[in-house]
N, C-alpha and C. Protein backbone atom coordinates (compact mmCIF):
# COMPACT_ATOMS: atom_id res chain seq x y z
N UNK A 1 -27.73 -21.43 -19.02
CA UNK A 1 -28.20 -20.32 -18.22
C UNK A 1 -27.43 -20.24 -16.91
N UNK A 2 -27.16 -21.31 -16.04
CA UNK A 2 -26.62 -21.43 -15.10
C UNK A 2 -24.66 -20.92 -14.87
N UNK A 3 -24.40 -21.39 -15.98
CA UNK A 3 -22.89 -20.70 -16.51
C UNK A 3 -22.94 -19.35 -16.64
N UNK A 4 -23.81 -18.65 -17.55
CA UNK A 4 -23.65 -17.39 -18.20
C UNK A 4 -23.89 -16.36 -16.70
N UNK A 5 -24.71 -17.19 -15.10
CA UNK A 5 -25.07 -16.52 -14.04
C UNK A 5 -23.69 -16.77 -13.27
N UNK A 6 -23.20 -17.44 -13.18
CA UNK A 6 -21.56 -17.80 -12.20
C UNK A 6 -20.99 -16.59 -13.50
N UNK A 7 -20.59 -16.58 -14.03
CA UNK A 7 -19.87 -15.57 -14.95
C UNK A 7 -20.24 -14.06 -14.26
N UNK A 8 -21.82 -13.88 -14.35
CA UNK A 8 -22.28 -12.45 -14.54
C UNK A 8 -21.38 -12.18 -12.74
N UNK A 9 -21.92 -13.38 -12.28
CA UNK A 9 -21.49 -13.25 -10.46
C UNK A 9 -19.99 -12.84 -10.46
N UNK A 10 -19.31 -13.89 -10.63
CA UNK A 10 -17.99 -13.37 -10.89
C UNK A 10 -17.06 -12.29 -11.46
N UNK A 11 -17.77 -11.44 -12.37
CA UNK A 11 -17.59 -10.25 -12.96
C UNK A 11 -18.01 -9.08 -12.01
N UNK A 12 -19.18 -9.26 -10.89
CA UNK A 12 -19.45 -8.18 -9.98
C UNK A 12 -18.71 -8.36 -8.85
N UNK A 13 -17.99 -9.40 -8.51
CA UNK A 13 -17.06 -9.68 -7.46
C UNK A 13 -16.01 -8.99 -7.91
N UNK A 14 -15.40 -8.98 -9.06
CA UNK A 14 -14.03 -9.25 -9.45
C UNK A 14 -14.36 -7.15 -9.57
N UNK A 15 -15.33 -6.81 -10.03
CA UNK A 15 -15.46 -5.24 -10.02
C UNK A 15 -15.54 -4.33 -8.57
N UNK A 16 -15.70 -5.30 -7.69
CA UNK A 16 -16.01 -4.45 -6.09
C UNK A 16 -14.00 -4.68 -5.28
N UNK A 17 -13.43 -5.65 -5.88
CA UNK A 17 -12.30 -5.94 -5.31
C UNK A 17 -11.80 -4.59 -6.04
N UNK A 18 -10.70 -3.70 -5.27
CA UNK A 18 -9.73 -2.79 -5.35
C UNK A 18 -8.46 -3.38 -4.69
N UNK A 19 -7.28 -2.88 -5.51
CA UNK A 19 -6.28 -3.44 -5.11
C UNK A 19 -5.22 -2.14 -4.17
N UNK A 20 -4.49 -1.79 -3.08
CA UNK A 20 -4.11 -0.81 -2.29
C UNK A 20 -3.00 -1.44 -2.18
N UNK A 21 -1.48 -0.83 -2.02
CA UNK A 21 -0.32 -1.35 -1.45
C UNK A 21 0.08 -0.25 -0.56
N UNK A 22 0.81 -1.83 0.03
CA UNK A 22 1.22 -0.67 1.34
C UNK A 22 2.96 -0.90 1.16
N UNK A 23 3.01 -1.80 0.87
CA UNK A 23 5.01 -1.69 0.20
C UNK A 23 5.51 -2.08 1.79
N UNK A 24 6.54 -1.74 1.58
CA UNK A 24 7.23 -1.41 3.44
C UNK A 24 6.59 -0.53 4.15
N UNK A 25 5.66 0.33 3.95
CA UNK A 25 5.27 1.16 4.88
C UNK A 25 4.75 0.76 5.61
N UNK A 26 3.81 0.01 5.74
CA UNK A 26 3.13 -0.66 6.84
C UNK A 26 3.71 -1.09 8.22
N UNK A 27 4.98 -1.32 7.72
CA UNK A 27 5.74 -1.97 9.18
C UNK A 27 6.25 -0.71 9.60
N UNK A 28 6.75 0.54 8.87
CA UNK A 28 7.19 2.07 9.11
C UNK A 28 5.85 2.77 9.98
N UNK A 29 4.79 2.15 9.36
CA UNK A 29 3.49 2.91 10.04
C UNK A 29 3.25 2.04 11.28
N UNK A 30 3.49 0.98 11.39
CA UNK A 30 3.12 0.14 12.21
C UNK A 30 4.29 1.04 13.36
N UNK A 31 5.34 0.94 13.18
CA UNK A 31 6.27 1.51 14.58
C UNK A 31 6.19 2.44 15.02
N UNK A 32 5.64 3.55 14.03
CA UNK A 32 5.57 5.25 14.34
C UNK A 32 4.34 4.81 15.01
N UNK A 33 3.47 3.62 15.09
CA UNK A 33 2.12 3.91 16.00
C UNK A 33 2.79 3.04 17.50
N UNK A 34 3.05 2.07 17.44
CA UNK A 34 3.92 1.83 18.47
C UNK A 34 4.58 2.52 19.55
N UNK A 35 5.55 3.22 18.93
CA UNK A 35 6.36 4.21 19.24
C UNK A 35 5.60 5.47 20.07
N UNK A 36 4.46 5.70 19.42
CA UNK A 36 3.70 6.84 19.60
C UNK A 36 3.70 8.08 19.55
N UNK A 37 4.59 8.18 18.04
CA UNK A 37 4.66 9.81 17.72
C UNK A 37 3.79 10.70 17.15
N UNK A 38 2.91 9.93 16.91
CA UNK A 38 1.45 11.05 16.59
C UNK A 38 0.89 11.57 17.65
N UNK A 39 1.25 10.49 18.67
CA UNK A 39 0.30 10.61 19.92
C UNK A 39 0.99 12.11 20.43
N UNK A 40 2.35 11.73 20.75
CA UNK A 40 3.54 13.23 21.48
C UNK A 40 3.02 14.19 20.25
N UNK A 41 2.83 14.12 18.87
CA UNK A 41 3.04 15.49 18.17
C UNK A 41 1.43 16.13 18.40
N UNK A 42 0.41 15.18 18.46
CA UNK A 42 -1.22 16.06 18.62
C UNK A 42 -0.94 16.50 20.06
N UNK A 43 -0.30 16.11 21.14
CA UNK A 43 0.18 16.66 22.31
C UNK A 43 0.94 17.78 22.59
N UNK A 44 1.48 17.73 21.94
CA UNK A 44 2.58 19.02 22.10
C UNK A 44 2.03 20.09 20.98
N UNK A 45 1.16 19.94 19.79
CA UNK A 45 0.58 20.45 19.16
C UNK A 45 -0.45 21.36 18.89
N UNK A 46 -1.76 20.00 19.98
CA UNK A 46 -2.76 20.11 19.83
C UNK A 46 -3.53 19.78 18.39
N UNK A 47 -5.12 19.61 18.84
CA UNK A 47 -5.91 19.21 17.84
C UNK A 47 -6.53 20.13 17.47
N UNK A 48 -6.95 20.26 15.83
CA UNK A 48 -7.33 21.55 15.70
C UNK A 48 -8.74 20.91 14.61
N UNK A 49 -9.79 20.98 15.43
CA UNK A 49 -11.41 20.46 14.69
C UNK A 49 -11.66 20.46 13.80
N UNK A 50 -10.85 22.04 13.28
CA UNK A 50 -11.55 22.37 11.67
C UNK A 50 -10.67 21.56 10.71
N UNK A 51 -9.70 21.20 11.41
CA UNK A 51 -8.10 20.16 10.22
C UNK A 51 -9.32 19.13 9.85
N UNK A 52 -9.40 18.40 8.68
CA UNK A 52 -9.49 16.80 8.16
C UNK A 52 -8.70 15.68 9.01
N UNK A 53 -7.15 16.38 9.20
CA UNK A 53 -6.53 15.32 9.42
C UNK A 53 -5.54 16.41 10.78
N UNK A 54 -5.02 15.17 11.65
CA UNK A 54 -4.35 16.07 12.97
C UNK A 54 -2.89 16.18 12.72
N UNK A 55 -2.57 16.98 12.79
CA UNK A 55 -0.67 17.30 13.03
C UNK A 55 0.34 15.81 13.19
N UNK A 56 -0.70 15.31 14.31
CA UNK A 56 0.26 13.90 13.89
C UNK A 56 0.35 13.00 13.14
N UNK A 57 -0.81 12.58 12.09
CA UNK A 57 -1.21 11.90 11.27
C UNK A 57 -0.31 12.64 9.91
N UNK A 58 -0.48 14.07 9.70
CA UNK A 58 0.11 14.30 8.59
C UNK A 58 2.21 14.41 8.81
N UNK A 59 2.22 14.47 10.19
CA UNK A 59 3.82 13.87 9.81
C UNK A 59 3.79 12.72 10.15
N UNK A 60 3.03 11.51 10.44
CA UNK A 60 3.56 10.15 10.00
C UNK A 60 3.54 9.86 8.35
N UNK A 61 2.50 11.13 7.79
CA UNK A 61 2.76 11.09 6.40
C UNK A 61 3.96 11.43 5.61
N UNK A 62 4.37 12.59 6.37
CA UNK A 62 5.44 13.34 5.72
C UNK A 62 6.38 12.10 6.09
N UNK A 63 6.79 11.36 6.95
CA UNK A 63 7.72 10.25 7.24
C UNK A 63 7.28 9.14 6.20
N UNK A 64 6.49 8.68 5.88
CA UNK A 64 5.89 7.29 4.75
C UNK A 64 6.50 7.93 3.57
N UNK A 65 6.23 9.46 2.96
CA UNK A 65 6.36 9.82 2.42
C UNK A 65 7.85 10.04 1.88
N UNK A 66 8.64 10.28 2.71
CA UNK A 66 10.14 10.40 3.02
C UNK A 66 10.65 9.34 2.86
N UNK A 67 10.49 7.80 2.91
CA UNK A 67 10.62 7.08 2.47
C UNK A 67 10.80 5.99 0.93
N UNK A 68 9.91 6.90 0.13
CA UNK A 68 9.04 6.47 -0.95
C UNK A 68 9.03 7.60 -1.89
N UNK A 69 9.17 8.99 -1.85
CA UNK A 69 9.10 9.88 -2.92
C UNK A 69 9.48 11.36 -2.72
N UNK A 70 10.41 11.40 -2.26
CA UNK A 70 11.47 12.28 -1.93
C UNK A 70 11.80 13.57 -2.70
N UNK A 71 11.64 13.19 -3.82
CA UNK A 71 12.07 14.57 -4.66
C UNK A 71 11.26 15.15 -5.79
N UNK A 72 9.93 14.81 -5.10
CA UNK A 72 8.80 15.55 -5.54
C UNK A 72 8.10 16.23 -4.92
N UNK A 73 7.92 17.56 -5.85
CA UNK A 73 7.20 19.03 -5.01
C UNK A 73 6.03 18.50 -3.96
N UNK A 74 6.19 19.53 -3.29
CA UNK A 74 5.47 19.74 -2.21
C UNK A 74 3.62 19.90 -2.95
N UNK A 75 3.46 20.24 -3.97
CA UNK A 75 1.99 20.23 -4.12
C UNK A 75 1.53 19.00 -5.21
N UNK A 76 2.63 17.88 -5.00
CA UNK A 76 2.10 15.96 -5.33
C UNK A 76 2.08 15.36 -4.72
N UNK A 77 2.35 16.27 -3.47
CA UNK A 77 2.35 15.45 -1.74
C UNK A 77 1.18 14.12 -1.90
N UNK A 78 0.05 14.40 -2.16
CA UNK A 78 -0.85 13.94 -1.85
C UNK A 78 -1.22 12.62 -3.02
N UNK A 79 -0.42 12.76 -4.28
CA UNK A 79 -0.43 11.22 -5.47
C UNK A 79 0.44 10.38 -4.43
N UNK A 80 1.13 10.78 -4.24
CA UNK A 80 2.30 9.26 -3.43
C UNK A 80 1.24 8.54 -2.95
N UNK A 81 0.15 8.62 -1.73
CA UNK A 81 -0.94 8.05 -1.26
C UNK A 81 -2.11 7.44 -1.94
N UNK A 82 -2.42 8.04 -3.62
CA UNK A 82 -3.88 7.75 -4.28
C UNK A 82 -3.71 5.93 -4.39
N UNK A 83 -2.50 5.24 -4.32
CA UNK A 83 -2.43 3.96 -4.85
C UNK A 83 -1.80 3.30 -3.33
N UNK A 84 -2.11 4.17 -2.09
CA UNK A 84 -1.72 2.90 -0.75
C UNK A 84 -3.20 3.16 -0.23
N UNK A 85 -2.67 1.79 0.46
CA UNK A 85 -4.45 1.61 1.74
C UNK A 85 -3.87 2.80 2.70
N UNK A 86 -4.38 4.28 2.49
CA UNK A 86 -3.59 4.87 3.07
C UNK A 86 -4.95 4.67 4.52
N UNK A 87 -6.16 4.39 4.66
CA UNK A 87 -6.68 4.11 5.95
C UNK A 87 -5.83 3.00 6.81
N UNK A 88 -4.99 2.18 6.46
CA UNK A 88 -4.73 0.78 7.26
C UNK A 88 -3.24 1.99 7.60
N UNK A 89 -2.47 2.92 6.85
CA UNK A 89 -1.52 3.40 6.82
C UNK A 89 -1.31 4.93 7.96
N UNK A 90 -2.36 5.76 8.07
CA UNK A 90 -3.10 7.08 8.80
C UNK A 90 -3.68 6.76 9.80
N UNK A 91 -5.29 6.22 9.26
CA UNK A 91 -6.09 6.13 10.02
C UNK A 91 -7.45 5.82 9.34
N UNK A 92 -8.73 5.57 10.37
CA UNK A 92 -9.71 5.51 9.48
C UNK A 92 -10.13 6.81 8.95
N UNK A 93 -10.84 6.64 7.72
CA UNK A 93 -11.77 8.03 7.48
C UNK A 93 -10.49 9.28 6.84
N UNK A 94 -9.02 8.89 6.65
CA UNK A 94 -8.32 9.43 6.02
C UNK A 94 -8.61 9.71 4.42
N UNK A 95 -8.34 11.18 3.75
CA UNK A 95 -8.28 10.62 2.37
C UNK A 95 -6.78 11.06 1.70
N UNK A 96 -6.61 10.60 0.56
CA UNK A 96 -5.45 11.37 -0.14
C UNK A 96 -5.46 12.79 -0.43
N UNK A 97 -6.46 13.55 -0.27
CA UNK A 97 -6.47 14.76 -0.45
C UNK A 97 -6.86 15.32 0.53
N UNK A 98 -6.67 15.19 1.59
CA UNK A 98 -6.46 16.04 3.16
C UNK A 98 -5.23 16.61 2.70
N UNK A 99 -4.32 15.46 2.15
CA UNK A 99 -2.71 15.80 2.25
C UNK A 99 -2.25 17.00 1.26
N UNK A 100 -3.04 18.14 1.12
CA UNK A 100 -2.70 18.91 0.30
C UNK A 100 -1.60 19.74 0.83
N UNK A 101 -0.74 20.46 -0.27
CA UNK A 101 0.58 20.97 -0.27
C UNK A 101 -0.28 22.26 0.99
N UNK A 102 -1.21 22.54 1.05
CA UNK A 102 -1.37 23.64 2.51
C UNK A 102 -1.65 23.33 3.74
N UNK A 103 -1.92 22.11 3.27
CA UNK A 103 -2.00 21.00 5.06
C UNK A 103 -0.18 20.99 5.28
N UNK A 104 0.51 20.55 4.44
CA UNK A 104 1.78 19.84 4.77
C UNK A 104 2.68 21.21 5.53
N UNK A 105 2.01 22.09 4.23
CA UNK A 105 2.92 23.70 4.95
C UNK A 105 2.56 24.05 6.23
N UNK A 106 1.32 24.15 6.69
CA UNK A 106 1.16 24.72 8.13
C UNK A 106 1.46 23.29 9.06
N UNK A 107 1.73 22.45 8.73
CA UNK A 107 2.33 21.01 9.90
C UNK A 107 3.74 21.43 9.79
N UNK A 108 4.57 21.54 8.93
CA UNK A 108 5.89 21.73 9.01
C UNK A 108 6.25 23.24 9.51
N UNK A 109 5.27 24.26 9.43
CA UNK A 109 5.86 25.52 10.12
C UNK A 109 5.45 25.46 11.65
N UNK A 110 4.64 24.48 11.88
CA UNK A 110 3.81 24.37 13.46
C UNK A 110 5.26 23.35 13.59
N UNK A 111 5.58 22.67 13.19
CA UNK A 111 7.04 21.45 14.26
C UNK A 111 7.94 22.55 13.93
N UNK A 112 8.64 23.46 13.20
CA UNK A 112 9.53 24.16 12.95
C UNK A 112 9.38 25.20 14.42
N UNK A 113 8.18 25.47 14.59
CA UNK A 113 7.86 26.38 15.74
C UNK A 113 8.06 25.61 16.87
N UNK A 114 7.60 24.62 17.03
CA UNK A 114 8.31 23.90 18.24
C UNK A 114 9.73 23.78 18.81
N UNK A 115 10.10 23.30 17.77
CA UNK A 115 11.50 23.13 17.78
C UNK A 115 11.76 21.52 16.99
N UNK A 116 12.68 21.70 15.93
CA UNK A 116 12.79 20.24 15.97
C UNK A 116 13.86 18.87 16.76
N UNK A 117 14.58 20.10 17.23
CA UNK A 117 15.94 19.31 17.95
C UNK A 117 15.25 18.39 19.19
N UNK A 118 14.86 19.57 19.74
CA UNK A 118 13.86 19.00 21.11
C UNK A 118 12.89 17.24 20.81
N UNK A 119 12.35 17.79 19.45
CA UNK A 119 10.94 16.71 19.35
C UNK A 119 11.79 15.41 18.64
N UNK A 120 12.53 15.89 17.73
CA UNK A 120 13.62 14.56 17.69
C UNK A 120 14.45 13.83 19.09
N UNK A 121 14.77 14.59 19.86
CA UNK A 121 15.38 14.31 21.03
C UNK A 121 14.37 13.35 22.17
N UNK A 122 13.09 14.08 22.17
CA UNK A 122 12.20 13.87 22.95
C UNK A 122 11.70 12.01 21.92
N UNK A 123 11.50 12.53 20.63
CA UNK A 123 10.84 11.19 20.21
C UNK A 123 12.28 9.75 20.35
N UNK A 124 13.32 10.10 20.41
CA UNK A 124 14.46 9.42 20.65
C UNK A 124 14.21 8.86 21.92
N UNK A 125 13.99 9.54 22.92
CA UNK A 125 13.85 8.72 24.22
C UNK A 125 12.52 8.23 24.37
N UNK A 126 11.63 8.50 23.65
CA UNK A 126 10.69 7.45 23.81
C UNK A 126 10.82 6.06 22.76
N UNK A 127 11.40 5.81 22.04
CA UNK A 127 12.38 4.89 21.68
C UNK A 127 12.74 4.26 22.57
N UNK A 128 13.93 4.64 23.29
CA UNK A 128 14.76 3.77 24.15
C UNK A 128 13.90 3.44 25.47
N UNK A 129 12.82 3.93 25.77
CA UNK A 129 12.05 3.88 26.90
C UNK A 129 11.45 2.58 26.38
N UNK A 130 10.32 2.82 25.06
CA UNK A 130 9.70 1.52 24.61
C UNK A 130 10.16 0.49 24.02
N UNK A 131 11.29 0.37 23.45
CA UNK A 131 11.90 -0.75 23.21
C UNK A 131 13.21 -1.41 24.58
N UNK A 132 13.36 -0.47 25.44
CA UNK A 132 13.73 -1.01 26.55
C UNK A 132 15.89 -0.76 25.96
N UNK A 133 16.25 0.04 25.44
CA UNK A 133 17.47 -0.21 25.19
C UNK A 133 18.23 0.76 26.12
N UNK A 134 19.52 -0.55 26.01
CA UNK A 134 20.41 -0.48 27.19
C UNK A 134 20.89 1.47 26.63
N UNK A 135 21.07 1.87 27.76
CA UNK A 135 22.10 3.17 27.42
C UNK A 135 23.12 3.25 28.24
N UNK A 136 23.79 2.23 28.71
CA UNK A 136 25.40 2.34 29.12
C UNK A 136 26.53 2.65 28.71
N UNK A 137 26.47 2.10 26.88
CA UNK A 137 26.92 2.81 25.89
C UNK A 137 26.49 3.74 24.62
N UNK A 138 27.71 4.83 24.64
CA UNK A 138 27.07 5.45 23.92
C UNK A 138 28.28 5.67 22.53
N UNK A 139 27.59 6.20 21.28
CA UNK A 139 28.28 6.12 20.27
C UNK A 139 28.22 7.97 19.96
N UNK A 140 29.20 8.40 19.76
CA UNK A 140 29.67 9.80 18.93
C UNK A 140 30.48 9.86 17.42
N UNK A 141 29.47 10.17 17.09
CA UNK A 141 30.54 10.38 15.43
C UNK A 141 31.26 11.54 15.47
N UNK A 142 32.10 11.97 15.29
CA UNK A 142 33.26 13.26 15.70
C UNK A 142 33.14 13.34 14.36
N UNK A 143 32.85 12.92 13.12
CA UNK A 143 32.42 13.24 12.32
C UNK A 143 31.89 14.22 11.79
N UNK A 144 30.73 14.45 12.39
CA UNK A 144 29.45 15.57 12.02
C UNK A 144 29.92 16.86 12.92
N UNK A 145 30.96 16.80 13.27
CA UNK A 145 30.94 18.07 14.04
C UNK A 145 31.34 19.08 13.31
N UNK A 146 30.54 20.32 13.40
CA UNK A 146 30.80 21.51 12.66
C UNK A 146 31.42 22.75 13.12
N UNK A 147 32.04 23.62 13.04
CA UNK A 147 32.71 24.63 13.68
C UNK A 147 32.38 25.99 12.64
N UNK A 148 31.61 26.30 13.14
CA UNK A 148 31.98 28.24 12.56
C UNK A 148 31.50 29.17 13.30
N UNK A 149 32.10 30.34 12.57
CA UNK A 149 32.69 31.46 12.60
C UNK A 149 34.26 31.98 12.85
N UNK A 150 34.35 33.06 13.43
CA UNK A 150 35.46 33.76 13.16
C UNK A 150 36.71 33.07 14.42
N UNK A 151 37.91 32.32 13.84
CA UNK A 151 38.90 32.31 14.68
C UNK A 151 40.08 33.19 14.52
N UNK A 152 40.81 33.77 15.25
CA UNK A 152 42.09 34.75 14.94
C UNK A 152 42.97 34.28 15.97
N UNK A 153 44.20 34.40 15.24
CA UNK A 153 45.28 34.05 16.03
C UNK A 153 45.46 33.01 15.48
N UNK A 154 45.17 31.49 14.28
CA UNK A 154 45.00 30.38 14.36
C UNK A 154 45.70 30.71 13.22
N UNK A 155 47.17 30.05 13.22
CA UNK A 155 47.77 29.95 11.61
C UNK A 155 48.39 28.78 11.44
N UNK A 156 48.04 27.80 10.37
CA UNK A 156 48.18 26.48 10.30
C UNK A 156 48.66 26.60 8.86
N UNK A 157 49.91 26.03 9.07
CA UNK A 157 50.90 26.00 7.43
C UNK A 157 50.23 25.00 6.70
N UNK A 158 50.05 24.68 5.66
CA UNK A 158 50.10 23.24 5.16
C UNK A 158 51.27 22.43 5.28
N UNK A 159 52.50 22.67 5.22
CA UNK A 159 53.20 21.66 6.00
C UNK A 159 53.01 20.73 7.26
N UNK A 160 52.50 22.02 8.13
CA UNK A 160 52.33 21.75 9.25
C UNK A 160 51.13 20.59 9.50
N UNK A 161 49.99 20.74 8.57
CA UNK A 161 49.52 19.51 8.48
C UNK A 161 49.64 18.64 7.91
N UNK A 162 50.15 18.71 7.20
CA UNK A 162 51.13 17.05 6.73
C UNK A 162 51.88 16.41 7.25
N UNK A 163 52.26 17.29 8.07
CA UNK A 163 53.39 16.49 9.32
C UNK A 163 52.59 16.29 9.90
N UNK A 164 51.22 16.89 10.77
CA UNK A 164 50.43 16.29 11.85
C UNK A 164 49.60 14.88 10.93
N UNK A 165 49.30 15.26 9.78
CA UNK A 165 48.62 13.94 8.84
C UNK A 165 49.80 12.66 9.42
N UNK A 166 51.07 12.76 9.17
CA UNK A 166 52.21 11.85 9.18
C UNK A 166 52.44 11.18 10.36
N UNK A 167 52.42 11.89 11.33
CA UNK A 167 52.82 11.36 12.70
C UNK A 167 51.64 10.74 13.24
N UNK A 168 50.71 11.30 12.83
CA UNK A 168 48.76 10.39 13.23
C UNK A 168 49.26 9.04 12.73
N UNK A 169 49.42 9.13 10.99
CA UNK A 169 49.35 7.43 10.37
C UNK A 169 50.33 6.91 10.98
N UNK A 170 51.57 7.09 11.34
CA UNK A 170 53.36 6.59 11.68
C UNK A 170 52.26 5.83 13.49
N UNK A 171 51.53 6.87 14.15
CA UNK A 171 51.00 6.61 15.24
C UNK A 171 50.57 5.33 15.02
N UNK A 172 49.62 5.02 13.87
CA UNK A 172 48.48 4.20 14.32
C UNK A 172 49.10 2.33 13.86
N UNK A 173 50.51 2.48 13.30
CA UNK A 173 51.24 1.54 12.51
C UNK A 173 52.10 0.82 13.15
């Protein structure tokens, strides 16, 4: 009798345990709270009562999310989350289905309305503010630089750049 009761016990333990992963996100969620970009986006945002969830909470989602499941529609937004502790990940009192594809749309047309250059720019220096990094130097990729529209007057042979290709490498040798 005493066996068949440690059994029954152990079977109602083993039924109340749920298992939640948090993968790498946790340390991703852990910095975006650090950092404090929910805090700047419900700020510059605002809180809106009738939401489940606030503007900043659902782009630290859209960021967890960006991480982890990338090239799935906008209305499965909300499966990526059914299998993380998405409370230890959001917040308390979060669920996976706040995150519906019409929450995600009006958060991304509200930062689109802001601006995003600015709030990237702005969340960049609070970066270097809270982690304390030096800015004496700085790095430019000449890379990414883009140029358009209309130039006239500009006529470049292809010879002509092969010889400028030639005299660059002959330069650097």
């Amino acid at each position: 009798m005493i066996a068949s009761l440690l059994s029954i016990k152990k079977m109602s333990l083993i039924e109340e345990i749920t298992v939640e992963n948090l993968d790498h996100l946790g340390i991703v969620a852990g910095l975006i709270d650090e950092i404090g970009i929910v805090e700047l986006i419900n700020q510059k945002l605002g809180v809106d009562n009738r939401e489940k969830i606030a503007t900043g909470q659902a782009i630290k989602a859209l960021i967890l999310n960006g991480l982890g499941m990338v090239s799935r529609p906008l209305y499965l937004f909300s499966q990526f989350f059914e299998d993380k502790a998405i409370e230890k990940l959001l917040g308390t009192g979060i669920n996976s289905e706040y995150l519906n594809d019409d929450q995600i749309g009006r958060v991304m047309d509200d930062i689109y309305k802001l601006g995003l250059t600015n709030l990237f720019i702005e969340i960049g220096l609070l970066v270097i503010k809270k982690f304390k990094i030096d800015t004496l130097f700085a790095h430019l990729d000449s890379t990414s630089f883009h140029l358009h529209g209309e130039y006239n007057n500009i006529e470049i042979a292809e010879n002509d750049r092969e010889a400028d290709w030639k005299s660059i490498k002959k330069d650097q040798y």
